[in-house]
C-alpha atoms as a PDB file:
ATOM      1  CA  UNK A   1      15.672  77.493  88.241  1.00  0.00           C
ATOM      2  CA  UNK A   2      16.012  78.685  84.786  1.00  0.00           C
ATOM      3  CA  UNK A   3      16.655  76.352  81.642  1.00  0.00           C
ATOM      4  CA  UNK A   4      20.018  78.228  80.607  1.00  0.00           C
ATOM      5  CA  UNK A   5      21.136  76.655  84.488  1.00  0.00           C
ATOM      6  CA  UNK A   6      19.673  73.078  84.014  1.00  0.00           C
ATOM      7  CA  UNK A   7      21.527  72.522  80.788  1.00  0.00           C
ATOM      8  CA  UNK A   8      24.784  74.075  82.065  1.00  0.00           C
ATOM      9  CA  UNK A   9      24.654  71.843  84.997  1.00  0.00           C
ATOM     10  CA  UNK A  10      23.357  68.896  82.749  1.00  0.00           C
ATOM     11  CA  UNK A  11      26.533  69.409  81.002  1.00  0.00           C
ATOM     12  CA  UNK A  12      28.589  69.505  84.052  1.00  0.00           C
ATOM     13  CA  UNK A  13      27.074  66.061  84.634  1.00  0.00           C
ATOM     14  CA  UNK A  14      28.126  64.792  81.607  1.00  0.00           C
ATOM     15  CA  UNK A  15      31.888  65.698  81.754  1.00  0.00           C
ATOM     16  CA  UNK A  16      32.265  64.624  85.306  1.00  0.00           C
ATOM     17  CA  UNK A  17      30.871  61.236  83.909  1.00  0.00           C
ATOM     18  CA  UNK A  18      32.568  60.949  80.505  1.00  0.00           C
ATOM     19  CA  UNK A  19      35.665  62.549  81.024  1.00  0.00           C
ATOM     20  CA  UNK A  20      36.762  59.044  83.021  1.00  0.00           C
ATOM     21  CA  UNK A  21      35.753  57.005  80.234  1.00  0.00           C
ATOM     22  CA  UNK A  22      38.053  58.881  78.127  1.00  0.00           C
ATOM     23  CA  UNK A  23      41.145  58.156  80.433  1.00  0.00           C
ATOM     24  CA  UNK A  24      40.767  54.308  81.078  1.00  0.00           C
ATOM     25  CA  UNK A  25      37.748  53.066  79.099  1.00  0.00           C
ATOM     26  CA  UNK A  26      39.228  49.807  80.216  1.00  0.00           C
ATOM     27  CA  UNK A  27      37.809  50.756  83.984  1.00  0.00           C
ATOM     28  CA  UNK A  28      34.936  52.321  82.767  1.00  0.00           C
ATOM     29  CA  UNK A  29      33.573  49.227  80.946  1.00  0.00           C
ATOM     30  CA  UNK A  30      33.982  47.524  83.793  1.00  0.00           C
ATOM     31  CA  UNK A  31      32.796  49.472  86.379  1.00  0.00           C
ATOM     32  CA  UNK A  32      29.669  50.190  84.470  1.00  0.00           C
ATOM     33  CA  UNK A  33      29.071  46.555  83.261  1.00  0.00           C
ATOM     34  CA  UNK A  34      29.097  45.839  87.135  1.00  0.00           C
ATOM     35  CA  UNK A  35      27.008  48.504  88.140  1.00  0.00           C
ATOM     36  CA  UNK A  36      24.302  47.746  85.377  1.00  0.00           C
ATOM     37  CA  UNK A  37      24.251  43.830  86.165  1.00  0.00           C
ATOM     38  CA  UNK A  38      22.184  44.272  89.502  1.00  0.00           C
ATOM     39  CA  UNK A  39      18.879  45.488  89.139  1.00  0.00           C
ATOM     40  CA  UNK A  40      18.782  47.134  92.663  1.00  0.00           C
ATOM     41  CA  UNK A  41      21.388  49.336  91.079  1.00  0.00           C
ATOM     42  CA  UNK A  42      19.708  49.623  88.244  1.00  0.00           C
ATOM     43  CA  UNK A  43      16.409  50.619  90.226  1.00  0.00           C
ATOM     44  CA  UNK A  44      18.262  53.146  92.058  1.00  0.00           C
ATOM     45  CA  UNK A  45      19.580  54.360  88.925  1.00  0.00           C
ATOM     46  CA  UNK A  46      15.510  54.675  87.561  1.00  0.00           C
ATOM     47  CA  UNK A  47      15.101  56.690  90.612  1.00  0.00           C
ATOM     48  CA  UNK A  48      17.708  59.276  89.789  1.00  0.00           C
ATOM     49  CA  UNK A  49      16.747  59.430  86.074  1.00  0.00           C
ATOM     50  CA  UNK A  50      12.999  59.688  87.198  1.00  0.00           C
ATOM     51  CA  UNK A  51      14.187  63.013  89.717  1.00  0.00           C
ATOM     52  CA  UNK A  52      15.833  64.631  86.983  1.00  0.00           C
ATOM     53  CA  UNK A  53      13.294  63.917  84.053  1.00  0.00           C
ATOM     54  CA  UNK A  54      10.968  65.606  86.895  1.00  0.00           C
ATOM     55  CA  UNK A  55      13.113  68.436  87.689  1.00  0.00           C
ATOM     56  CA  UNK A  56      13.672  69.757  84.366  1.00  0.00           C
ATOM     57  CA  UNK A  57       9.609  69.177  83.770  1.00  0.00           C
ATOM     58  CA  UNK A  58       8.938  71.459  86.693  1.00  0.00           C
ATOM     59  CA  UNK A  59      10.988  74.368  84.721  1.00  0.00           C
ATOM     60  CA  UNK A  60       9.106  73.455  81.538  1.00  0.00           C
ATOM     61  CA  UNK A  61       6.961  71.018  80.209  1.00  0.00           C
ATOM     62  CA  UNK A  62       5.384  72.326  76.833  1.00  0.00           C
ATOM     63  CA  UNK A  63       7.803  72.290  74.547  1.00  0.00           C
ATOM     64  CA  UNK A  64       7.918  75.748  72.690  1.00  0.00           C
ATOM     65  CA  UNK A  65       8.835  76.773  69.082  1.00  0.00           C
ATOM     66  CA  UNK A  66      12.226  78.253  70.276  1.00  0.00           C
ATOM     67  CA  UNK A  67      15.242  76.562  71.227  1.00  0.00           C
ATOM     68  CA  UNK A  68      14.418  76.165  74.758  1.00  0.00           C
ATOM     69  CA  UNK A  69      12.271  73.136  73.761  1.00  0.00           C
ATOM     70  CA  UNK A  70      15.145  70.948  74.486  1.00  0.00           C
ATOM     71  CA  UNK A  71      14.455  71.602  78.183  1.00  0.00           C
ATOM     72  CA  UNK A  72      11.195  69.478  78.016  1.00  0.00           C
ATOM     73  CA  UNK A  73      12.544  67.002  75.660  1.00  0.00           C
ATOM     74  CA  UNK A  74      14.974  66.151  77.654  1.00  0.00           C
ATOM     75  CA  UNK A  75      13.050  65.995  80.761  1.00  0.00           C
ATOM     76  CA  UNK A  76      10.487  63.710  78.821  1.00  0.00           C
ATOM     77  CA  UNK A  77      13.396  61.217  77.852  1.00  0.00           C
ATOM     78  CA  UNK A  78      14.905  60.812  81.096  1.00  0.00           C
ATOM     79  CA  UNK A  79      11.026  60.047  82.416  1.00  0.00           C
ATOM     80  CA  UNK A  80      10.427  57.631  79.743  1.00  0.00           C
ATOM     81  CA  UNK A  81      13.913  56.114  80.550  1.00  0.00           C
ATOM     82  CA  UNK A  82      13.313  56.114  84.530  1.00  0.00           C
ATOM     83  CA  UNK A  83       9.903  53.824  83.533  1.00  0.00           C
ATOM     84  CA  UNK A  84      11.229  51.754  81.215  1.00  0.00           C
ATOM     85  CA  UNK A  85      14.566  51.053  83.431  1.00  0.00           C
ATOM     86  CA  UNK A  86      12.549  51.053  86.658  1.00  0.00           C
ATOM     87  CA  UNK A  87       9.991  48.274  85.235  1.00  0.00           C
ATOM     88  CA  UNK A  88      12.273  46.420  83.018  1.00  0.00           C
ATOM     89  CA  UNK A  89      16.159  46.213  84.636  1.00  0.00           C
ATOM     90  CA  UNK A  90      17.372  43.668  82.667  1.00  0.00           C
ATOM     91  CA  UNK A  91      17.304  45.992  79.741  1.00  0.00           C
ATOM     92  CA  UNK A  92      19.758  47.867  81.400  1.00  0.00           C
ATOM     93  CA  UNK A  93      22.147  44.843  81.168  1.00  0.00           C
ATOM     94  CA  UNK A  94      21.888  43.845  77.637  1.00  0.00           C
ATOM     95  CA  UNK A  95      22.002  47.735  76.752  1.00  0.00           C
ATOM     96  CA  UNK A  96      25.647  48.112  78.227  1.00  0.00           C
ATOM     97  CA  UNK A  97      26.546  44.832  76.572  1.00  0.00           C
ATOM     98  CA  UNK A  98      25.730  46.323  73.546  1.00  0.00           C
ATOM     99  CA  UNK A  99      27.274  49.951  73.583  1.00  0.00           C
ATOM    100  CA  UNK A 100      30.645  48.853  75.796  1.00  0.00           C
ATOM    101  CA  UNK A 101      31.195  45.695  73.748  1.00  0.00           C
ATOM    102  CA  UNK A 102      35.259  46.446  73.918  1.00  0.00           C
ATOM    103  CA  UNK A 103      37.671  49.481  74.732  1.00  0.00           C
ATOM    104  CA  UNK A 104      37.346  51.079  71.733  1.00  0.00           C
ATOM    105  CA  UNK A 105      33.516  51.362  71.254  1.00  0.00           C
ATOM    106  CA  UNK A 106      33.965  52.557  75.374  1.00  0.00           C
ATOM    107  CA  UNK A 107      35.762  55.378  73.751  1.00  0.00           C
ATOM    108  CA  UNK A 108      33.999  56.101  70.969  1.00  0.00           C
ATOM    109  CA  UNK A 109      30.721  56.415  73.020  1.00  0.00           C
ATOM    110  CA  UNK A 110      32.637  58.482  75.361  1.00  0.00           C
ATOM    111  CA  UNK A 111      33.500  60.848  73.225  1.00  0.00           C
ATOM    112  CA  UNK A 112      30.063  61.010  71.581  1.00  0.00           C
ATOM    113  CA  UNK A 113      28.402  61.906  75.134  1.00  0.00           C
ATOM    114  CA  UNK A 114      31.391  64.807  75.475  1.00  0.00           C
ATOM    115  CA  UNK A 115      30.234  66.023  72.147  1.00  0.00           C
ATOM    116  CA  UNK A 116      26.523  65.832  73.349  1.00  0.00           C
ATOM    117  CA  UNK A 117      27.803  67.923  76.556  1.00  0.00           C
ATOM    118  CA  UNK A 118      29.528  70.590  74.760  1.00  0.00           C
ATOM    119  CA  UNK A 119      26.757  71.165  72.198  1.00  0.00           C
ATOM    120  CA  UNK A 120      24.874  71.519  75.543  1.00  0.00           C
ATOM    121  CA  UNK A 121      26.592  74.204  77.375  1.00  0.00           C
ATOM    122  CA  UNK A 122      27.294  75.991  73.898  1.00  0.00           C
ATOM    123  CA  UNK A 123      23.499  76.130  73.763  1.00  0.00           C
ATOM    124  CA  UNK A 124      23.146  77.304  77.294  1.00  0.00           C
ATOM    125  CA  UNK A 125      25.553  79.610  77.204  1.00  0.00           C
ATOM    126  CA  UNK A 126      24.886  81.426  73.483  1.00  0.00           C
ATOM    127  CA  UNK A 127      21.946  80.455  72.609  1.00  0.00           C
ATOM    128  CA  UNK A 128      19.261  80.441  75.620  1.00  0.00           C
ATOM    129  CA  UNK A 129      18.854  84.324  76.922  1.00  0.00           C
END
C-alpha cells in the first residue's frame, strides 16, 4: 500500500461521512449523538480508529522531512485517539455535545472535515509522487 493510496482513500472516507452532514445536519446530530452515548459503540468505534492508526503505521511510521510525513501523523493521531476513546468512552459523549451543540455548528463542522478531505486528496493526488 502506498501513502498517495491511504490518503486518497482516507479522503474517500471523509466525504462518504461528511457529505450527509451537509444534507440534513438535523439527522446527523442525531444519529451521531446516539451513536456516541453508548460506550460499546464507542469501544467499537476505538477499535476501528485503533485498525486504521495501525494501518497507515505499517506504510510509515518515521515521519520524514517531505510531505509524506502526514502519513505517520495521521496514523499516530488516530492511535492516540483509539486509546484515549477505548479507555475513556465517556469522553466521546461530552465531545459530540460540544462540537454538534445545534444545526448550524453540525454544518459548520461538516464543512470543515470536507475541507480537511479535499486538502487531502489534493495532496495525494499533486503532491505525493
Amino acid at each position: 500500500m502506498t501513502p498517495k493510496f491511504l490518503l486518497i482513500s482516507l479522503s474517500i472516507y471523509i466525504f462518504i461521512l461528511i457529505i450527509p452532514g451537509l444534507i440534513n445536519p438535523n439527522y446527523f446530530r442525531k444519529s451521531y449523538k446516539k451513536l456516541y452515548s453508548e460506550s460499546e459503540y464507542v469501544r467499537i468505534l476505538a477499535m476501528f480508529a485503533l485498525l486504521f492508526g495501525f494501518l497507515f503505521l505499517s506504510v510509515n511510521y518515521i515521519p520524514t522531512k517531505n510531505i509524506s510525513a502526514i502519513i505517520p501523523i495521521f496514523g499516530y493521531l488516530m492511535v492516540l485517539k483509539g486509546i484515549i476513546l477505548f479507555w475513556f468512552p465517556n469522553v466521546a459523549k461530552t465531545k459530540i455535545k460540544f462540537l454538534f451543540a445545534s444545526d448550524r455548528t453540525t454544518a459548520l463542522w461538516c464543512l470543515l472535515a470536507l475541507a480537511v478531505g479535499l486538502a487531502l486528496l489534493y495532496v495525494a493526488v499533486n503532491l505525493i509522487a
